[in-house]
N, C-alpha and C. Protein backbone atom coordinates (compact mmCIF):
# COMPACT_ATOMS: atom_id res chain seq x y z
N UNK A 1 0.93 76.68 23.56
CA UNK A 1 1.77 77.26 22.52
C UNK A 1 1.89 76.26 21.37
N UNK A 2 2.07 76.45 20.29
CA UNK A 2 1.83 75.87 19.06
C UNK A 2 3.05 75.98 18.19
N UNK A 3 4.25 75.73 17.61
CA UNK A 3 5.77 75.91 17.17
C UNK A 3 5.31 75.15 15.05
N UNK A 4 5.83 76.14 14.58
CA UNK A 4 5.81 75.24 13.74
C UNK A 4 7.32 76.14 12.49
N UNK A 5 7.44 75.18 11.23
CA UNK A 5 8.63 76.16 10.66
C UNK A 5 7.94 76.67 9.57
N UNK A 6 8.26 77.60 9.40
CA UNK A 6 7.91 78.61 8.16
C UNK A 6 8.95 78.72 7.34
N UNK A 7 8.75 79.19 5.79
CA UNK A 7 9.68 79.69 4.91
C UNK A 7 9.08 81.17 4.09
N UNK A 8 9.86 82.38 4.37
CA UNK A 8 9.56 83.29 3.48
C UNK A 8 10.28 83.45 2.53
N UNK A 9 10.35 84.07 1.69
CA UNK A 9 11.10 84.89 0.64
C UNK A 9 11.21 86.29 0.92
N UNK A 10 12.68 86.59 0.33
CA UNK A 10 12.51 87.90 0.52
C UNK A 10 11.49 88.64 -0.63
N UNK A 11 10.46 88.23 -1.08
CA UNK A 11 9.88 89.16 -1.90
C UNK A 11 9.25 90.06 -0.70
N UNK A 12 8.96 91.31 -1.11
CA UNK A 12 8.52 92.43 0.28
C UNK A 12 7.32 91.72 0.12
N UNK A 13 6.39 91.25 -0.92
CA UNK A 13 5.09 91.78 -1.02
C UNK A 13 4.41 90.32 -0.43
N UNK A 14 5.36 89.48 -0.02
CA UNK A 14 5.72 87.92 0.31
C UNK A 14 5.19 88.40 1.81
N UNK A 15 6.31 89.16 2.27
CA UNK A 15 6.39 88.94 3.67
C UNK A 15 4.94 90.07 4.01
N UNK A 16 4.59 91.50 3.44
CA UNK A 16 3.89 91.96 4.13
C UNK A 16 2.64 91.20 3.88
N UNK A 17 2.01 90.43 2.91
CA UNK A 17 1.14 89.90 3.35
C UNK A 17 0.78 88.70 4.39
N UNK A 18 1.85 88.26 4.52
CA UNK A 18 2.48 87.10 5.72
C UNK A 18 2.01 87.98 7.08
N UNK A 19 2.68 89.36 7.53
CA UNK A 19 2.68 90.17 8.24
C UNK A 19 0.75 90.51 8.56
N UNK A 20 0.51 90.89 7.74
CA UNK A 20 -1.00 91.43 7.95
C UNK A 20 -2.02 90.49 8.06
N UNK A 21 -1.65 88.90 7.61
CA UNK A 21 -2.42 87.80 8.12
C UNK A 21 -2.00 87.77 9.59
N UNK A 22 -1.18 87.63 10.11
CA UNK A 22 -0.41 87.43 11.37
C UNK A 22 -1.00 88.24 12.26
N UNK A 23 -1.43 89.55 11.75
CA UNK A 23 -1.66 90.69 12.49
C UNK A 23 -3.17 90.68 12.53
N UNK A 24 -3.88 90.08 12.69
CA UNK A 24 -5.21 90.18 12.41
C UNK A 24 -5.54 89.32 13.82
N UNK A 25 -4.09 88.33 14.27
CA UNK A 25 -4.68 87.56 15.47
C UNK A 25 -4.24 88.17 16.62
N UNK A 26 -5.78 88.14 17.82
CA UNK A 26 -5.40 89.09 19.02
C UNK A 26 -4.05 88.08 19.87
N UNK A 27 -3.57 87.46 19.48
CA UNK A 27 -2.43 86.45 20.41
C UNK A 27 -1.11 87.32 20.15
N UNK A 28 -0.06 86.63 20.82
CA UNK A 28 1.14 86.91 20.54
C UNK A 28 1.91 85.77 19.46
N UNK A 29 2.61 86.45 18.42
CA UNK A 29 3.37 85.08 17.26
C UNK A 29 5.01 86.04 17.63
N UNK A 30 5.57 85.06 17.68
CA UNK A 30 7.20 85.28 17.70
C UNK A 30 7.64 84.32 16.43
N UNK A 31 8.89 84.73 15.63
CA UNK A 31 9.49 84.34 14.56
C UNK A 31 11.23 84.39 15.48
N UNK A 32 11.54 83.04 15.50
CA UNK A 32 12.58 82.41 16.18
C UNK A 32 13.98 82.25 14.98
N UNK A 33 15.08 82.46 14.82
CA UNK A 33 15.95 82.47 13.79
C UNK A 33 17.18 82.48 14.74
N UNK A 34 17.83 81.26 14.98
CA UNK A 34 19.08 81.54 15.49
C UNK A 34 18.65 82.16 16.75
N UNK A 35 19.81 82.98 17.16
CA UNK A 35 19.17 83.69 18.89
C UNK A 35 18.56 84.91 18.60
N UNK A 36 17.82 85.05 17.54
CA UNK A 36 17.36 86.23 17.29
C UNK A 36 15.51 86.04 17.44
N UNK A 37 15.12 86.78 18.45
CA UNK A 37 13.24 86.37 18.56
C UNK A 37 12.63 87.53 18.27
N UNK A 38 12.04 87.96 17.37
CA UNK A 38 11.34 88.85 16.87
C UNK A 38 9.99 88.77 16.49
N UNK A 39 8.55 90.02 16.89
CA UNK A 39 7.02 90.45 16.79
C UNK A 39 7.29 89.73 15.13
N UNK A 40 6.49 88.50 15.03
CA UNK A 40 6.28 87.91 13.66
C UNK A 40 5.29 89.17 13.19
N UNK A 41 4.41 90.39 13.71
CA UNK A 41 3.45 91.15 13.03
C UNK A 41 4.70 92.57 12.61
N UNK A 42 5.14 92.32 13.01
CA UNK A 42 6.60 93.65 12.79
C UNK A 42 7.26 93.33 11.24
N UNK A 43 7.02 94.37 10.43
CA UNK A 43 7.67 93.83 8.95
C UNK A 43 9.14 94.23 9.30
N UNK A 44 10.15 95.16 10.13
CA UNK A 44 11.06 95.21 10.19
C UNK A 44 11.36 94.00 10.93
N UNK A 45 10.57 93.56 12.16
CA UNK A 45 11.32 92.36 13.01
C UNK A 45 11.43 91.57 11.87
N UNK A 46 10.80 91.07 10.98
CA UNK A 46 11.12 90.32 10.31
C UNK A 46 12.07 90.50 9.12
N UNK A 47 11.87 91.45 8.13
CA UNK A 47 13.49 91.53 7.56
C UNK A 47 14.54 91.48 8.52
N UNK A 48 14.40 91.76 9.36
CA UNK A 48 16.12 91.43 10.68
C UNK A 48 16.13 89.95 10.55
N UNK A 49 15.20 89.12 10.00
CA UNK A 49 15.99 87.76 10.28
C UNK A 49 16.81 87.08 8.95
N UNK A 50 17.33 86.00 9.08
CA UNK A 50 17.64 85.49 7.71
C UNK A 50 16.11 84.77 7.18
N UNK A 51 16.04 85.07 6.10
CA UNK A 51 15.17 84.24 5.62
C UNK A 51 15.66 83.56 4.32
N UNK A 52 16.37 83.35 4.16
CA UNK A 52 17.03 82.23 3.17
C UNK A 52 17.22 80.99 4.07
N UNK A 53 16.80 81.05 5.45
CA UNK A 53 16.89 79.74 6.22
C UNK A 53 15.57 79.42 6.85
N UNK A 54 15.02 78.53 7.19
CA UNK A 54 13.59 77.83 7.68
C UNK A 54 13.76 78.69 8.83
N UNK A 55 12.06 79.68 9.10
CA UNK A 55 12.64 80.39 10.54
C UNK A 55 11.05 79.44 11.49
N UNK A 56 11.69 79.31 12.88
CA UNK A 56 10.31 78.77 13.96
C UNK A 56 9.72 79.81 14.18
N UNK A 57 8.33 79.69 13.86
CA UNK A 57 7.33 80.30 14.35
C UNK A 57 6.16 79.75 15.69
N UNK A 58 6.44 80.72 16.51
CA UNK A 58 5.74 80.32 17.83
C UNK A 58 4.58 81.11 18.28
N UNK A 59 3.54 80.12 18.15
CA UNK A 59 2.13 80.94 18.79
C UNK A 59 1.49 81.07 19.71
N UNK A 60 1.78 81.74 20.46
CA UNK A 60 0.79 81.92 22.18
C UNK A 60 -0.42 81.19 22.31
N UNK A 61 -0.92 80.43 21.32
CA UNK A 61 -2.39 79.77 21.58
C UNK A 61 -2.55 78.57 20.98
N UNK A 62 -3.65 77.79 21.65
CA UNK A 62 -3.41 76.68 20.93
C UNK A 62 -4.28 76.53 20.45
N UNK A 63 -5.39 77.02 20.34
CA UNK A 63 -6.88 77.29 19.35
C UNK A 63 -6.26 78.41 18.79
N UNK A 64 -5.71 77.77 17.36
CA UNK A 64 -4.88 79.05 15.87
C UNK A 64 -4.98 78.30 14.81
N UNK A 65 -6.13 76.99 14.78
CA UNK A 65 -6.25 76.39 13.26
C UNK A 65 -6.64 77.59 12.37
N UNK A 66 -7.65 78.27 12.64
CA UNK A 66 -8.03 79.38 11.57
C UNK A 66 -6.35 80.10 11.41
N UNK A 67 -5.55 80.65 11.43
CA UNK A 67 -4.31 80.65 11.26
C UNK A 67 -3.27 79.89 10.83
N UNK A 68 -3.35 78.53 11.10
CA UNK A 68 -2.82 77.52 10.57
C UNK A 68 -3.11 77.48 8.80
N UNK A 69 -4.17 77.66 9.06
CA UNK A 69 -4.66 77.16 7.50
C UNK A 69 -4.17 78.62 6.58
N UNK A 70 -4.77 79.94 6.84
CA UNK A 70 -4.32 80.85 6.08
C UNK A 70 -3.10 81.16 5.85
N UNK A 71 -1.73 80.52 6.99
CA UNK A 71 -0.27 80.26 6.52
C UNK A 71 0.37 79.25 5.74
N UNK A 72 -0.79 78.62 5.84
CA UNK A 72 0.10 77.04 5.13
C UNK A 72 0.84 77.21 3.94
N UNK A 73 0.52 78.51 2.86
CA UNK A 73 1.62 78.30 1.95
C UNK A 73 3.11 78.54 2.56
N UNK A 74 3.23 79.03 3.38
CA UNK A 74 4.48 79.20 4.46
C UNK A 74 4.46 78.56 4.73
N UNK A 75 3.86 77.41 5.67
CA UNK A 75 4.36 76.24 6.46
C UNK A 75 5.28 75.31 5.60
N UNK A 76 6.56 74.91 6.36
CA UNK A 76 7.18 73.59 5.69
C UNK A 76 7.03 72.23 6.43
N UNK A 77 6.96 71.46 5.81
CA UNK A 77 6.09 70.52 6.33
C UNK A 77 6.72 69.05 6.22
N UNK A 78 7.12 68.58 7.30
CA UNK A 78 7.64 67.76 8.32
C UNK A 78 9.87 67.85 7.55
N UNK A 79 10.02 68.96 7.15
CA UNK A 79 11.05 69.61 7.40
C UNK A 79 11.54 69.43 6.09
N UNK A 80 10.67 70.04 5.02
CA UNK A 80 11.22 69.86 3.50
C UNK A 80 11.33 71.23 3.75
N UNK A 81 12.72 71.11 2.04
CA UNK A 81 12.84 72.01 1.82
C UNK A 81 14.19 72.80 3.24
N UNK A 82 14.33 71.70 3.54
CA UNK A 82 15.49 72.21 4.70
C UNK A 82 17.01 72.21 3.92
């Protein structure tokens, strides 16, 4: 499993393309916020979270560099922006 923090915006057009990269991998991704764990490929699971706060994103695999890289404008990185 692979954990790292993400930041969205609420722009919609933010998150559904966030969503449809996400969704392209056969693994499982969970988006962690408080006690709330929600399908990171779900555009409703994800408006249910706050995103005005850094949310953990957790990936069922640990071969997900090709994923890594196409999120990185999401990734925050070693905890900026906190």
């Amino acid at each position: 499993m692979t954990t790292i923090q993400i930041r969205l915006t609420m722009m919609t057009d933010d998150v559904k393309r966030f969503a449809a990269i996400v969704g392209e991998y056969p693994y499982d991704i969970d988006l962690c916020s408080g006690r709330y764990v929600v399908d990171a490929k779900s555009l409703l699971g994800i408006f249910s979270v706050d995103l005005s706060k850094p949310i953990e994103m957790r990936i069922y695999s640990d071969d997900c560099q090709d994923l890594l890289e196409r999120i990185k404008p999401y990734i925050i990185e070693d905890g900026a922006g906190e």
